[in-house]
PDB file of N, CA and C in Angstrom:
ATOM      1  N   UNK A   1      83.517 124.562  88.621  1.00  0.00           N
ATOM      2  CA  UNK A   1      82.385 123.688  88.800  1.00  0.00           C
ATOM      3  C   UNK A   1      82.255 122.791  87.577  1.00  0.00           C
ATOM      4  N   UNK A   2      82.029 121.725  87.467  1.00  0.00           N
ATOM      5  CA  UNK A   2      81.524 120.902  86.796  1.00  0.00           C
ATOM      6  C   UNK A   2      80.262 120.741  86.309  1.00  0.00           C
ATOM      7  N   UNK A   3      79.875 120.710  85.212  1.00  0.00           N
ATOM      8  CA  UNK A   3      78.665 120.527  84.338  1.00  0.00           C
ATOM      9  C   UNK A   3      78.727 119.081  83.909  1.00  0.00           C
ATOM     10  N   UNK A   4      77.651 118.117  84.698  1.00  0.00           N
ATOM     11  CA  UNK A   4      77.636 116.629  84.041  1.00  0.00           C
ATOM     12  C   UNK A   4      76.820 116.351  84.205  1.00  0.00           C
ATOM     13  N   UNK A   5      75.728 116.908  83.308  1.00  0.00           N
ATOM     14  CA  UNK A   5      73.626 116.508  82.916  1.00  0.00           C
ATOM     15  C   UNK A   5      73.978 115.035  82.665  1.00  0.00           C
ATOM     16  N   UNK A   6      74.538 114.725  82.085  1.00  0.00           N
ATOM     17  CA  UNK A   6      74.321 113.188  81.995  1.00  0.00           C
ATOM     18  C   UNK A   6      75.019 112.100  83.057  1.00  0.00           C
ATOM     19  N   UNK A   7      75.245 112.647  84.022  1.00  0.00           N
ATOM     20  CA  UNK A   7      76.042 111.597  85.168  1.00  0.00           C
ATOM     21  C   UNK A   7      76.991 110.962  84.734  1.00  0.00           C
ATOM     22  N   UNK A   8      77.483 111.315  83.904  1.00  0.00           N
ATOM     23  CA  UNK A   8      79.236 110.521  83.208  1.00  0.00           C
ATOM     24  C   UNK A   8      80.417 110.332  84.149  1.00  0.00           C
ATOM     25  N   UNK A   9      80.577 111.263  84.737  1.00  0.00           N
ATOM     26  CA  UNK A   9      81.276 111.912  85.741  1.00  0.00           C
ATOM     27  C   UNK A   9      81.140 110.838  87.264  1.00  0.00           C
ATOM     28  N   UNK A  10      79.904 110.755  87.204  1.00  0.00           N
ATOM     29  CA  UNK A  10      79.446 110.230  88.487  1.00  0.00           C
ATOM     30  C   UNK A  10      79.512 108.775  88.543  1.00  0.00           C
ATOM     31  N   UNK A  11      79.404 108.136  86.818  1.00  0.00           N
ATOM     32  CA  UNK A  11      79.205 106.852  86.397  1.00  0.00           C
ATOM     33  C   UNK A  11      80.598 106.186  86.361  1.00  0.00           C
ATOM     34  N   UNK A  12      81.467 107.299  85.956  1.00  0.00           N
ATOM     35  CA  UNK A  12      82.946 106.474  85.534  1.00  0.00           C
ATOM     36  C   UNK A  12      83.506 107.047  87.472  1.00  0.00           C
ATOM     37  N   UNK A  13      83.431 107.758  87.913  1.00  0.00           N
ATOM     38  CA  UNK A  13      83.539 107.204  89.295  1.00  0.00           C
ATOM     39  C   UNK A  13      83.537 106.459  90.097  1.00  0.00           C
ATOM     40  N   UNK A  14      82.271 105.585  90.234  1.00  0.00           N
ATOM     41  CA  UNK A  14      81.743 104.705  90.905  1.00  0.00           C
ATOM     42  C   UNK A  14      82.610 103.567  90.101  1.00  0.00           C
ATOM     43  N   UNK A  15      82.844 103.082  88.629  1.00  0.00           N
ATOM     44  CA  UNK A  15      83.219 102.190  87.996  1.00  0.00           C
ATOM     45  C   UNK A  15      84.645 102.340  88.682  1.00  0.00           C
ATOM     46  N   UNK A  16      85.496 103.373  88.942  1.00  0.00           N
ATOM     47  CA  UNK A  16      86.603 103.422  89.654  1.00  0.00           C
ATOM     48  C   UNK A  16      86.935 102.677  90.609  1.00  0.00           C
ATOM     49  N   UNK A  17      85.849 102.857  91.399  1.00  0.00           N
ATOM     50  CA  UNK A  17      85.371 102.866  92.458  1.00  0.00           C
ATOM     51  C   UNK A  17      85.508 100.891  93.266  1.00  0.00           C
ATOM     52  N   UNK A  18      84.934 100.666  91.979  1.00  0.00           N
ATOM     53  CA  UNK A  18      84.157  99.286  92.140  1.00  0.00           C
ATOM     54  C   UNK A  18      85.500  98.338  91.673  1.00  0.00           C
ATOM     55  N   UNK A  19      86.440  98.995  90.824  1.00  0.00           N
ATOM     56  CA  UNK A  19      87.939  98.292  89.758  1.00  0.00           C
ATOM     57  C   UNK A  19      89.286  98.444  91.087  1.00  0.00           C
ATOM     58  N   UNK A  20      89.081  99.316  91.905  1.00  0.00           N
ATOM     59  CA  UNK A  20      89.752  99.455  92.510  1.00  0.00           C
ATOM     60  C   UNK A  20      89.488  98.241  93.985  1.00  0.00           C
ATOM     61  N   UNK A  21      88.058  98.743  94.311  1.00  0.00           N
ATOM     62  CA  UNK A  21      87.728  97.969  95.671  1.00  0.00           C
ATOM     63  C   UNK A  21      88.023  96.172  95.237  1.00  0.00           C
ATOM     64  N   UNK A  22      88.312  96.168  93.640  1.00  0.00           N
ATOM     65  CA  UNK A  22      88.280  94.563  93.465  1.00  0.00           C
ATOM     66  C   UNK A  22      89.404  93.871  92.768  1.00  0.00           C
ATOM     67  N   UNK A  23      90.538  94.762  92.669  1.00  0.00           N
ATOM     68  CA  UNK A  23      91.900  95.100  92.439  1.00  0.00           C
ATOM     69  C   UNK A  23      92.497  93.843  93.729  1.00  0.00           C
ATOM     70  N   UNK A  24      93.354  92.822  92.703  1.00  0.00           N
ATOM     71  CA  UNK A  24      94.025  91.670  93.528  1.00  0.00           C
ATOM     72  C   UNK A  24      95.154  91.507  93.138  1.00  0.00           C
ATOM     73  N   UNK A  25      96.298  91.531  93.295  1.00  0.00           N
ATOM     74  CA  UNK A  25      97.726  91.614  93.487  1.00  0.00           C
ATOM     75  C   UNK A  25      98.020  90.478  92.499  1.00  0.00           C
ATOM     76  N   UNK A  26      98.445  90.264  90.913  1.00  0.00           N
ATOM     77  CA  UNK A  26      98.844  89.224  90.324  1.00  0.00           C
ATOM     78  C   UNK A  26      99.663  88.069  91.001  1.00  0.00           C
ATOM     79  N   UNK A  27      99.566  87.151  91.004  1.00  0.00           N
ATOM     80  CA  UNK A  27     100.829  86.113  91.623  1.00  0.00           C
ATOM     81  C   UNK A  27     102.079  86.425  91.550  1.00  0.00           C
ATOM     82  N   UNK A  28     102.636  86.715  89.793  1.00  0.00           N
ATOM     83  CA  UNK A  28     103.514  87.043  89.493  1.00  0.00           C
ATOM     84  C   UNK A  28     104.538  88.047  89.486  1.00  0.00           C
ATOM     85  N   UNK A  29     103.159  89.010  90.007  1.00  0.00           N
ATOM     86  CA  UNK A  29     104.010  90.443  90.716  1.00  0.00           C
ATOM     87  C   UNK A  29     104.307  89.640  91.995  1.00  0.00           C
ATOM     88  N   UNK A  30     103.192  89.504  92.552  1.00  0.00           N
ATOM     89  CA  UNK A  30     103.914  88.801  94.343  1.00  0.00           C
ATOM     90  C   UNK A  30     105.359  88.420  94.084  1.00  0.00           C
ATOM     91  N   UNK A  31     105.401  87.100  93.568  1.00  0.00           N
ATOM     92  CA  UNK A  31     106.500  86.074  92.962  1.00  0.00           C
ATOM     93  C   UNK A  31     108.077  87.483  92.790  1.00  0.00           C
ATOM     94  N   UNK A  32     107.784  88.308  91.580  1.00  0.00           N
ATOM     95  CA  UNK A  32     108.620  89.300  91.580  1.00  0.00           C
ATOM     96  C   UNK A  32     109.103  90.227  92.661  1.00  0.00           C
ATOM     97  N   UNK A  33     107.959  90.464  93.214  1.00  0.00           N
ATOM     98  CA  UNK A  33     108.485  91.379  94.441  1.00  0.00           C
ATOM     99  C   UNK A  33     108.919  90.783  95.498  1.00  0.00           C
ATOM    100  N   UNK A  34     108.894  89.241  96.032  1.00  0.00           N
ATOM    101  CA  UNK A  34     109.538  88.564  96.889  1.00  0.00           C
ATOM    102  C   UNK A  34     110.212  88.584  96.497  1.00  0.00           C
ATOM    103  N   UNK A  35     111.121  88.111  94.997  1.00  0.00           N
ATOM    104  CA  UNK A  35     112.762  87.744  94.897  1.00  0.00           C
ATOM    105  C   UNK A  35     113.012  88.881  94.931  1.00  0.00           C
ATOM    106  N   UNK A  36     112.462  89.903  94.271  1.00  0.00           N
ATOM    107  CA  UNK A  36     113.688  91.782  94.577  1.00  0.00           C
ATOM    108  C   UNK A  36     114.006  91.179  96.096  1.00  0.00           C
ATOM    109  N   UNK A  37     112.650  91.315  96.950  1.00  0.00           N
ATOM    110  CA  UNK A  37     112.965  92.230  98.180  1.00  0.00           C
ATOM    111  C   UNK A  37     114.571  90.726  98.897  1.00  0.00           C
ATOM    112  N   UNK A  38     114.302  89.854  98.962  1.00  0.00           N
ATOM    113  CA  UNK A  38     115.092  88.563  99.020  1.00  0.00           C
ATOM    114  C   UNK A  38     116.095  88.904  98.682  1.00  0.00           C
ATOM    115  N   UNK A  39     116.258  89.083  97.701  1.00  0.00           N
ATOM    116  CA  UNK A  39     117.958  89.735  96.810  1.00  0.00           C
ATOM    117  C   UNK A  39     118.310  90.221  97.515  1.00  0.00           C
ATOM    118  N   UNK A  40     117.769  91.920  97.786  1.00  0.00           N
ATOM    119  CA  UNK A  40     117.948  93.098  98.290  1.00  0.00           C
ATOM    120  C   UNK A  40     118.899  92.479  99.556  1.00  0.00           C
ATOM    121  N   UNK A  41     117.473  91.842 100.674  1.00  0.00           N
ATOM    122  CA  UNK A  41     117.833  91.545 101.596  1.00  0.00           C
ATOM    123  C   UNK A  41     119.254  90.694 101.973  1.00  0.00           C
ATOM    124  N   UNK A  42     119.511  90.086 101.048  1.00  0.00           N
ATOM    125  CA  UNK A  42     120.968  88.982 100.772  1.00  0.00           C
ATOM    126  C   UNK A  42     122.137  89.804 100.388  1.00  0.00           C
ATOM    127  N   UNK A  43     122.160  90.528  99.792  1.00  0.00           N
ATOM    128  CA  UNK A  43     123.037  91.447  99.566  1.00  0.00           C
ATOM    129  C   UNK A  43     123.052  92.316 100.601  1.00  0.00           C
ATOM    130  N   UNK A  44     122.146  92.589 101.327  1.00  0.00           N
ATOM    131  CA  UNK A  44     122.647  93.846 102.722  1.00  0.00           C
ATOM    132  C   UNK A  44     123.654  93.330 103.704  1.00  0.00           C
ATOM    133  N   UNK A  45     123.687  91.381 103.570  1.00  0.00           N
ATOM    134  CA  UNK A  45     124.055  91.150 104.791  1.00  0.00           C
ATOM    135  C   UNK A  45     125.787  91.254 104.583  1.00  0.00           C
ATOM    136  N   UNK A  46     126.278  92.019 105.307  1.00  0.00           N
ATOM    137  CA  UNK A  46     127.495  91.866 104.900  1.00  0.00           C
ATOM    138  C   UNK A  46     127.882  92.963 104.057  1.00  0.00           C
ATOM    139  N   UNK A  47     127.452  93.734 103.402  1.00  0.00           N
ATOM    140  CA  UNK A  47     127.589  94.793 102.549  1.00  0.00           C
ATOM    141  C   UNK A  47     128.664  96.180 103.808  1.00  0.00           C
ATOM    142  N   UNK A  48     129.368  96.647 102.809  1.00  0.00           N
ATOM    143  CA  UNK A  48     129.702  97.938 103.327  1.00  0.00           C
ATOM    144  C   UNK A  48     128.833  98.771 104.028  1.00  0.00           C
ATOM    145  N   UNK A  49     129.324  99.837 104.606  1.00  0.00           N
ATOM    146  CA  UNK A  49     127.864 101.139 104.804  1.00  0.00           C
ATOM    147  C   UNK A  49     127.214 101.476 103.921  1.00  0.00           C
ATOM    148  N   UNK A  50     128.229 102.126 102.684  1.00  0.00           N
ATOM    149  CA  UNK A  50     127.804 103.129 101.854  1.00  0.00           C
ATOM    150  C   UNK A  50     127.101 101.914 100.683  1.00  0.00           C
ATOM    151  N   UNK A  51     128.012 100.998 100.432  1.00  0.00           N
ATOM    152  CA  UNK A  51     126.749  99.747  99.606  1.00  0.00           C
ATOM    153  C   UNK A  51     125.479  99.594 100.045  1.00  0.00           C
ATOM    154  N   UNK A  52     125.497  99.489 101.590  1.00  0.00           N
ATOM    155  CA  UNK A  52     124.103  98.688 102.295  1.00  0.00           C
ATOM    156  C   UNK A  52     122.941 100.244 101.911  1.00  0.00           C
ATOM    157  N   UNK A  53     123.536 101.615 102.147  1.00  0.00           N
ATOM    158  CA  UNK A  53     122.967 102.383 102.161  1.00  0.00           C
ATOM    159  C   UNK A  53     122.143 102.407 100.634  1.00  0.00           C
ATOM    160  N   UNK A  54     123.333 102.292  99.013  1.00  0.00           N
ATOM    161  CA  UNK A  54     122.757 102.607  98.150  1.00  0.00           C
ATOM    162  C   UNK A  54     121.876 101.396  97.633  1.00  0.00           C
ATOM    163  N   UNK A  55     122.067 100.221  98.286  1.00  0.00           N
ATOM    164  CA  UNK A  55     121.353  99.175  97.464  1.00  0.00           C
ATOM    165  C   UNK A  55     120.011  99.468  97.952  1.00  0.00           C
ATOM    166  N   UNK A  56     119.565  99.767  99.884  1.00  0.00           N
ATOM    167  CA  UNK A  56     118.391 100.384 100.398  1.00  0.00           C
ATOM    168  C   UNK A  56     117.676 101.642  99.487  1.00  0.00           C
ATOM    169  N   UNK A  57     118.437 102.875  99.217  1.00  0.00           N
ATOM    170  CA  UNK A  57     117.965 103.390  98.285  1.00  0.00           C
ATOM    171  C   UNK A  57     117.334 103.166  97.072  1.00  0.00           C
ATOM    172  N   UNK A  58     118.058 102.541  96.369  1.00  0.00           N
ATOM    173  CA  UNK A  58     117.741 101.917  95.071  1.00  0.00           C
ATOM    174  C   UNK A  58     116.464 100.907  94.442  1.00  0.00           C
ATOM    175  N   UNK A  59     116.499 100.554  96.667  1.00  0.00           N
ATOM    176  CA  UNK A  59     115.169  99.118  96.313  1.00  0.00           C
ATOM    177  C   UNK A  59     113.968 100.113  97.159  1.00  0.00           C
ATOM    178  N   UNK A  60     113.920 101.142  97.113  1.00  0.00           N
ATOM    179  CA  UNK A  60     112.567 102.020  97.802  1.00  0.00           C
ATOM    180  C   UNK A  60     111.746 101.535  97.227  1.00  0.00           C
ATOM    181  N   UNK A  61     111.472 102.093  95.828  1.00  0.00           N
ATOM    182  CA  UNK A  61     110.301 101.451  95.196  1.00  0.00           C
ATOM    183  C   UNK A  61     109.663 100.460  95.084  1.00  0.00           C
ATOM    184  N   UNK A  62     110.827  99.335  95.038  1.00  0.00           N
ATOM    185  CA  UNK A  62     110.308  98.003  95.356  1.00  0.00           C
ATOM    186  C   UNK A  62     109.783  97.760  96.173  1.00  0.00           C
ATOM    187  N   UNK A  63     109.849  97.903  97.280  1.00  0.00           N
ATOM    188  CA  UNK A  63     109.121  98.038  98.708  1.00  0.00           C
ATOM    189  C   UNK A  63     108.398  98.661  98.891  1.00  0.00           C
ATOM    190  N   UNK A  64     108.198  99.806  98.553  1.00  0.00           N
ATOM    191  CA  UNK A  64     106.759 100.536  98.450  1.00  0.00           C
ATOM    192  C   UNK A  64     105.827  99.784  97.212  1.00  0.00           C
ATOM    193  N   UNK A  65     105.890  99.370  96.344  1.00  0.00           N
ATOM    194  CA  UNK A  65     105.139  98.290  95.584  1.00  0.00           C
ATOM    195  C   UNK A  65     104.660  97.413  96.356  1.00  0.00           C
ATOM    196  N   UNK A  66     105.599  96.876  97.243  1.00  0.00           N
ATOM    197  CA  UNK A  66     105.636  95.709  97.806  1.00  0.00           C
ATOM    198  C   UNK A  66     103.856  95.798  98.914  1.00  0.00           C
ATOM    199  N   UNK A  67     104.164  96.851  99.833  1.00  0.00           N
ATOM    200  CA  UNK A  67     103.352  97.457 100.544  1.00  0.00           C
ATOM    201  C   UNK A  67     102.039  97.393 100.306  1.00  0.00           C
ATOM    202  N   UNK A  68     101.694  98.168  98.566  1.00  0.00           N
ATOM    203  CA  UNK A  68     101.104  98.054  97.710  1.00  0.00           C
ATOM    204  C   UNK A  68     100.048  96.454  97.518  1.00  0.00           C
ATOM    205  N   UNK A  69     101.021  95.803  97.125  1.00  0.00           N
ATOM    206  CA  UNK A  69     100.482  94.457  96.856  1.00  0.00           C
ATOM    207  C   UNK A  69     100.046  94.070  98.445  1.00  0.00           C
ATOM    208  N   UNK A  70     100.681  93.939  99.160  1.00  0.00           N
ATOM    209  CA  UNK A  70     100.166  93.197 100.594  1.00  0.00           C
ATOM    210  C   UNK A  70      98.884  93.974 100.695  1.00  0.00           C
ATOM    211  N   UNK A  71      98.519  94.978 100.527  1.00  0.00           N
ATOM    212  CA  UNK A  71      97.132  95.638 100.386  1.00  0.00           C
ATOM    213  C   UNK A  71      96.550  95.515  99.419  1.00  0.00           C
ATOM    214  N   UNK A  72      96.534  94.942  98.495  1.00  0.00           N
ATOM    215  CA  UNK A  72      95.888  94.609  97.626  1.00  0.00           C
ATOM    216  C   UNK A  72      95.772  95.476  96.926  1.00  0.00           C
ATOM    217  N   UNK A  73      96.846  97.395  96.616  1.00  0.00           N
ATOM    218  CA  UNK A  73      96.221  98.324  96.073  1.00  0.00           C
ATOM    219  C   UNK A  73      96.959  97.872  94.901  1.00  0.00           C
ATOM    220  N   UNK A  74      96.952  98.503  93.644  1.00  0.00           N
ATOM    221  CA  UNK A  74      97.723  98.741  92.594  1.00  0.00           C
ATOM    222  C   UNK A  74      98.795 100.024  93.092  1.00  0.00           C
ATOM    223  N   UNK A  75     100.086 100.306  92.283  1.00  0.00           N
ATOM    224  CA  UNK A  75     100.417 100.892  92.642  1.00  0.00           C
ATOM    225  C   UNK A  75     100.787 101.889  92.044  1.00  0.00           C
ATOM    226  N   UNK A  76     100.187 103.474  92.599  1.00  0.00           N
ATOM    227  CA  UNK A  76      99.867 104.867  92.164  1.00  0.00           C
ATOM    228  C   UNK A  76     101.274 105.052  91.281  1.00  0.00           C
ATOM    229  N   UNK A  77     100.717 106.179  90.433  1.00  0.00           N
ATOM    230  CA  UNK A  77     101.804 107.068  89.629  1.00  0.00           C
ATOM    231  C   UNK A  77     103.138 107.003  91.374  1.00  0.00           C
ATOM    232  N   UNK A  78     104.061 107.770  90.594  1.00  0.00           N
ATOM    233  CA  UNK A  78     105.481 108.152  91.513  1.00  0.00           C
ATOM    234  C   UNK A  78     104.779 109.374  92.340  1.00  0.00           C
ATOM    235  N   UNK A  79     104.239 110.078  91.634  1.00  0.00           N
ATOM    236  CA  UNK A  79     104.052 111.576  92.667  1.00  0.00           C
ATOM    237  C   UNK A  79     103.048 110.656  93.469  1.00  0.00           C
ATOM    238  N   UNK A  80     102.283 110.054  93.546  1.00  0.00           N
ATOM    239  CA  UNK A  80     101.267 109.316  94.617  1.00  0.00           C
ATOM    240  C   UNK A  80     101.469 108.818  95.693  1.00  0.00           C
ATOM    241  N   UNK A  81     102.692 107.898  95.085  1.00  0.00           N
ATOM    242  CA  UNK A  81     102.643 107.214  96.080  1.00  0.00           C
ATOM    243  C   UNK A  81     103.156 107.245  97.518  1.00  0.00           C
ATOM    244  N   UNK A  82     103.964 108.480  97.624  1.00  0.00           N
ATOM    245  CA  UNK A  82     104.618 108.314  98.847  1.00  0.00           C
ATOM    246  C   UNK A  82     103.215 109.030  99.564  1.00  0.00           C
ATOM    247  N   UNK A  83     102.228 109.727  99.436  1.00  0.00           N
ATOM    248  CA  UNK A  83     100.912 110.111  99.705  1.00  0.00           C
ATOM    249  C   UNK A  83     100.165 108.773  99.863  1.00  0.00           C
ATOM    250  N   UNK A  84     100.377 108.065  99.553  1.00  0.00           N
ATOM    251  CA  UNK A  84      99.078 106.722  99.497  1.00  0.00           C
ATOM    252  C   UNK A  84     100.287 105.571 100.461  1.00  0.00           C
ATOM    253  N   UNK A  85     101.191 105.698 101.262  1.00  0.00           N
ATOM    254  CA  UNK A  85     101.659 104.950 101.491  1.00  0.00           C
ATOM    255  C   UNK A  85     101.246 104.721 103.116  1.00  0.00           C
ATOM    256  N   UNK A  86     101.441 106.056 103.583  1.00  0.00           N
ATOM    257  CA  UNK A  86     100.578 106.273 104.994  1.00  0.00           C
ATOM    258  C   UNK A  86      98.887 106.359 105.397  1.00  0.00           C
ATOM    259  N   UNK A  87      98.642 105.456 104.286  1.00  0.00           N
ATOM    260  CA  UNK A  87      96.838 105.762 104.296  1.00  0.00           C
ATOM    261  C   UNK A  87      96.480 104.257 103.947  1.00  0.00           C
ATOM    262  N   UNK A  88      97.233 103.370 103.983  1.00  0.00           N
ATOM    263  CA  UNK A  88      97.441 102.406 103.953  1.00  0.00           C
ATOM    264  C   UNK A  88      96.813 101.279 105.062  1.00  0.00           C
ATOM    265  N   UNK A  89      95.613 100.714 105.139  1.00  0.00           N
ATOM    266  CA  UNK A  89      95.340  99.776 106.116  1.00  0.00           C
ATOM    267  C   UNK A  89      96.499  98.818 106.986  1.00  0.00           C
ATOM    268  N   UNK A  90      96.984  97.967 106.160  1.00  0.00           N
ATOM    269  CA  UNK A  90      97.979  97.140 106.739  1.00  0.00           C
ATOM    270  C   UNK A  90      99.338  97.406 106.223  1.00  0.00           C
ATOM    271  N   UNK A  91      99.966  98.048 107.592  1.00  0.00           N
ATOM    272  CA  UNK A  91     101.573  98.738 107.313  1.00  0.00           C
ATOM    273  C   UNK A  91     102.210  98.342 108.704  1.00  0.00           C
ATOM    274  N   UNK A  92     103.853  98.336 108.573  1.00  0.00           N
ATOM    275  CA  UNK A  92     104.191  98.160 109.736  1.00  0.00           C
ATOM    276  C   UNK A  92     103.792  99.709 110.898  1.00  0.00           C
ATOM    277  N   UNK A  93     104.585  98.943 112.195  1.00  0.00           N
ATOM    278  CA  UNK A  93     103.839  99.581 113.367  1.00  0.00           C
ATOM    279  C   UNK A  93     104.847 100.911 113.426  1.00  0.00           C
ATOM    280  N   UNK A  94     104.813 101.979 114.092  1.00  0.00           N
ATOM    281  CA  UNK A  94     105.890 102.940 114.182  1.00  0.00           C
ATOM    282  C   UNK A  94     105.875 103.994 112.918  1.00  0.00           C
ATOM    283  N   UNK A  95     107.278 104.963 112.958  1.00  0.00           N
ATOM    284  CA  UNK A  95     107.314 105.875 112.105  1.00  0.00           C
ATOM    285  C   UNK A  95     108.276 104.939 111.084  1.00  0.00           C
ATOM    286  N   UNK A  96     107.812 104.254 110.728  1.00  0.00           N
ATOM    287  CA  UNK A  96     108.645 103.356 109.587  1.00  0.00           C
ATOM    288  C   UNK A  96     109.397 104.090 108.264  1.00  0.00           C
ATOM    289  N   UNK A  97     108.189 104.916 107.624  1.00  0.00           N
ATOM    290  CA  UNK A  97     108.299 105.676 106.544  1.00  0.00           C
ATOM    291  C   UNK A  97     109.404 106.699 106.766  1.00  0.00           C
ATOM    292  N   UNK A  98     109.275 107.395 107.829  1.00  0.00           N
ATOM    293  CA  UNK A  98     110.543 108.533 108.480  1.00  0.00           C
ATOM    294  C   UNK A  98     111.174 107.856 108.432  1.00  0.00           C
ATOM    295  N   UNK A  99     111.985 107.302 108.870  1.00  0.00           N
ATOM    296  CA  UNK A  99     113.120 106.206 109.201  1.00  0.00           C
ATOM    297  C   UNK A  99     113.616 105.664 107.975  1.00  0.00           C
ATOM    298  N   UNK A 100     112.798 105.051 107.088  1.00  0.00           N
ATOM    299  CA  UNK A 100     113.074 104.412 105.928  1.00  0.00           C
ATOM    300  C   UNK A 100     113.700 105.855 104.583  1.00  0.00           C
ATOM    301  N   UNK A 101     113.135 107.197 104.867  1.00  0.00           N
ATOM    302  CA  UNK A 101     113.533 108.205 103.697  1.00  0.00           C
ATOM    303  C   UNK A 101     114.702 109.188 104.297  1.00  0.00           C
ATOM    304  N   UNK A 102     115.077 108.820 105.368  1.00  0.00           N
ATOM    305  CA  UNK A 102     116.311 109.533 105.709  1.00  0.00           C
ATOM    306  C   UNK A 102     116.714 108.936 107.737  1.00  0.00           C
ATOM    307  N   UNK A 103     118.149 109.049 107.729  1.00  0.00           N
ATOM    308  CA  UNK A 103     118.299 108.558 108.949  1.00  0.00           C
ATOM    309  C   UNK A 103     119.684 108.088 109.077  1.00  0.00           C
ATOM    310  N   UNK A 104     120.286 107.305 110.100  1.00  0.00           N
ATOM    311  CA  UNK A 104     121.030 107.045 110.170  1.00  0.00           C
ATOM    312  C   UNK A 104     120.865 105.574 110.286  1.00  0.00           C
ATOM    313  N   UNK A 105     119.669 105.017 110.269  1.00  0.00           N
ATOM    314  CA  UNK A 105     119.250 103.731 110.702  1.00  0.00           C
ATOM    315  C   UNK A 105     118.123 102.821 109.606  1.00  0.00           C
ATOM    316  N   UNK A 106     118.373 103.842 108.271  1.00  0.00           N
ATOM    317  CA  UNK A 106     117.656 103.569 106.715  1.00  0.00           C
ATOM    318  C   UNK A 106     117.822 102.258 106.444  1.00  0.00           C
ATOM    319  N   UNK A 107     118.969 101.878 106.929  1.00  0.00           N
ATOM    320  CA  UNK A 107     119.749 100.139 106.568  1.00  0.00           C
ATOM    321  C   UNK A 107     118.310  99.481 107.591  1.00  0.00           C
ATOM    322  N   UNK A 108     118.399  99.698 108.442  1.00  0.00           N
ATOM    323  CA  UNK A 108     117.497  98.626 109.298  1.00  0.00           C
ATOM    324  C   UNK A 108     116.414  98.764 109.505  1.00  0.00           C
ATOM    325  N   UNK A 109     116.011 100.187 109.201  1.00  0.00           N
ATOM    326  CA  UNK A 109     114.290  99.981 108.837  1.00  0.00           C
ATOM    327  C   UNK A 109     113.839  99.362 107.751  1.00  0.00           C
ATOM    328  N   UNK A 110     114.841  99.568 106.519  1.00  0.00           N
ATOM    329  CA  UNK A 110     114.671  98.479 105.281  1.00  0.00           C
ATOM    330  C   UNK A 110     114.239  97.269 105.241  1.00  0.00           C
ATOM    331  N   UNK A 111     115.485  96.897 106.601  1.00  0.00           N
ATOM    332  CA  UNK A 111     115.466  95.652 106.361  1.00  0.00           C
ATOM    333  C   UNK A 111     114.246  94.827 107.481  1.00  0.00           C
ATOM    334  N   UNK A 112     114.045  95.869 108.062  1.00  0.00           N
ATOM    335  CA  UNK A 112     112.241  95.559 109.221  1.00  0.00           C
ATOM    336  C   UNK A 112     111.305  95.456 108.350  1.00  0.00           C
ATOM    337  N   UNK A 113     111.399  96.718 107.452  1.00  0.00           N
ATOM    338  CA  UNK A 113     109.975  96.401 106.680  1.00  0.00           C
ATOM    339  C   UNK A 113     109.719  95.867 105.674  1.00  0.00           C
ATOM    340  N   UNK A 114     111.027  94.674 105.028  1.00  0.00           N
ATOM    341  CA  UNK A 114     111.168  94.264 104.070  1.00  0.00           C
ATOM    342  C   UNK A 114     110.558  92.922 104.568  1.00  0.00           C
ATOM    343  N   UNK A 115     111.083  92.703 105.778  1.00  0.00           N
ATOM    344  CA  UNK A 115     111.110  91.237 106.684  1.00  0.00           C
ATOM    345  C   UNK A 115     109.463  91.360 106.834  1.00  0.00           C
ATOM    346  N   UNK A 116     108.940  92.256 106.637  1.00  0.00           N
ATOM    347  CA  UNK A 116     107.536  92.650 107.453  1.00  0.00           C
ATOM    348  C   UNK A 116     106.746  92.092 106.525  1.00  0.00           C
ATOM    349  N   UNK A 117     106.771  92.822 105.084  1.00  0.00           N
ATOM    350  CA  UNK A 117     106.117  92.325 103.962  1.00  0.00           C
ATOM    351  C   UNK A 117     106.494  91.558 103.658  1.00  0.00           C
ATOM    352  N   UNK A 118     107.692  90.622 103.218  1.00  0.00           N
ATOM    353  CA  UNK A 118     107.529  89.105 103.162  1.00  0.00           C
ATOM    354  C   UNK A 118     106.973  88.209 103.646  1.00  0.00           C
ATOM    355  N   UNK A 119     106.899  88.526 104.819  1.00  0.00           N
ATOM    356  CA  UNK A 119     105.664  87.430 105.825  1.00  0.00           C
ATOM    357  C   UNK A 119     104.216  87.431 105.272  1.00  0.00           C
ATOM    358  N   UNK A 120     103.985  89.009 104.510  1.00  0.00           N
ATOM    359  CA  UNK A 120     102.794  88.871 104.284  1.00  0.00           C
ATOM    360  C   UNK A 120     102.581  88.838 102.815  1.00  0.00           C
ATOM    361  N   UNK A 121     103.634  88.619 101.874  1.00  0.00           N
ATOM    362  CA  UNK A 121     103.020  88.773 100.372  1.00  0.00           C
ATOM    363  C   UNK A 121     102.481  87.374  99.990  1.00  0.00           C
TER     364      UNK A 121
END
């Protein structure tokens, strides 16, 4: 249990609260996370299997950032985020996330939900 006579607890909450609900995606991250995901995407076309597979791997994060910004959240520590990714207001439609962390079809959900958030960053 918590002991907080002076509402400290309750005060730096709400201030959370209020930094978060007003939390807006820098330009320059946008700007950054379009050319990753762009790259990414330019390099898949044509790539081997096992290339197309590790460059998809490699750009997870980016795309889950990406996600991030189109929602306007900041984006959580590593242990968070794959927890904060499905709780997400505006995400693509389907089991995207399954598909995207293992599969045989990782290449092209990548490249769905990469195509997805570019439209919207």
């Amino acid at each position: 249990m918590l002991h907080d006579p002076g509402s400290d607890l309750a005060r730096i909450q709400a201030e959370a609260r209020q930094r978060l609900a007003a939390y807006r995606t820098p330009e320059a991250e946008r700007r950054r996370l379009r050319h990753r995901l762009t790259s990414t995407l330019g390099k898949l076309e044509g790539a081997p299997p096992a290339q197309a597979a590790f460059l998809t791997r490699t750009s997870l994060w980016t795309l889950a950032e990406a996600l991030c910004a189109v929602n306007e959240h900041p984006p959580p520590t590593v242990t968070r985020m794959w927890e904060l990714l499905p709780d997400l207001p505006q995400q693509p439609q389907g089991d995207w996330l399954g598909d995207l962390l293992g599969g045989p079809g990782e290449v092209r959900a990548f490249q769905g939900v990469a195509g997805w958030v570019l439209t919207r960053l």
